[in-house]
Protein backbone atom coordinates (compact mmCIF):
# COMPACT_ATOMS: atom_id res chain seq x y z
CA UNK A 1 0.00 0.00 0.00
CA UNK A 2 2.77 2.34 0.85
CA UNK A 3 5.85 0.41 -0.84
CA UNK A 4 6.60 3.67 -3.29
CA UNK A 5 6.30 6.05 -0.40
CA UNK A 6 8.61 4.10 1.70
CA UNK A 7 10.90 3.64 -0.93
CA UNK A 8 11.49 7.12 -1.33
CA UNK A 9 11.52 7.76 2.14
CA UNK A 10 14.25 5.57 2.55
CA UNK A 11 16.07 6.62 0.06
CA UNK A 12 15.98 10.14 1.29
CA UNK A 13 17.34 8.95 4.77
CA UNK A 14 20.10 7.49 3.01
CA UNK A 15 21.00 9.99 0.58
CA UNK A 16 21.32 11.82 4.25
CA UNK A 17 23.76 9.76 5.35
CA UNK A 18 21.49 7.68 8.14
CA UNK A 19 21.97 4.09 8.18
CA UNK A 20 18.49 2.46 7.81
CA UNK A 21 17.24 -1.24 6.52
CA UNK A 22 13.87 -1.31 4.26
CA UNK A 23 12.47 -4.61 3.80
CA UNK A 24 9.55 -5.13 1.28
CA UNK A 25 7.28 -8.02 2.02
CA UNK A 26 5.71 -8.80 -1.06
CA UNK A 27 1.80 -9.50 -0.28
CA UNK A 28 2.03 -7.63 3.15
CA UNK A 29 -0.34 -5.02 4.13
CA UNK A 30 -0.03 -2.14 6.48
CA UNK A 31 0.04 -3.43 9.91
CA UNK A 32 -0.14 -7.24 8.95
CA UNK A 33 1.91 -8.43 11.89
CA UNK A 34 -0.04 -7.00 14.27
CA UNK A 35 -3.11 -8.37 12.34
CA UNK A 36 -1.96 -11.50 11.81
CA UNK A 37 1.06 -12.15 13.82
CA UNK A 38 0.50 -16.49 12.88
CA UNK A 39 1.49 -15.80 9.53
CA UNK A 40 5.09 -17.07 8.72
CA UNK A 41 5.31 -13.67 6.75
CA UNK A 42 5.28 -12.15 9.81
CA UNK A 43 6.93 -13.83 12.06
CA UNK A 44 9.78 -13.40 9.45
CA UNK A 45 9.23 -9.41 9.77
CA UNK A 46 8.91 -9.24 13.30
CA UNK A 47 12.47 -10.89 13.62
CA UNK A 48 13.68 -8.57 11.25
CA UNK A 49 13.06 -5.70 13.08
CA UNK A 50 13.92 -7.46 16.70
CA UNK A 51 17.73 -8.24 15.41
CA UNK A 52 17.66 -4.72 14.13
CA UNK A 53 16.79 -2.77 17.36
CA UNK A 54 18.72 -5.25 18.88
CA UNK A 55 21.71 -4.55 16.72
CA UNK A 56 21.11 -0.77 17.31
CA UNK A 57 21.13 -1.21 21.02
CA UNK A 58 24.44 -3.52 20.68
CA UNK A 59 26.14 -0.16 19.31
């Protein structure tokens, strides 16, 4: 729903110099792990973005 909007967002942040993962879940809506947090799809997010806070708060 928002992949080209978040694209270009992160692509902004990076063209700033901040260091920042985007991850595009083909077939993922807006807020689908909270909706369905079952789904291997996100289960597969929501680690994503635990190992990357985690690897911020390693720093």
């Amino acid at each position: 729903m928002f992949r080209d909007e978040d694209v270009a967002y992160a692509t902004a942040l990076w063209a700033s110099g901040v260091q920042t993962e985007l991850h595009v879940w083909p077939g993922g809506f807006h807020g689908f792990e909270q909706i369905a947090p079952h789904l291997p799809m996100s289960k597969a997010a929501l680690k994503c973005r635990r190992e990357w806070v985690g690897r911020r708060l390693s720093r």
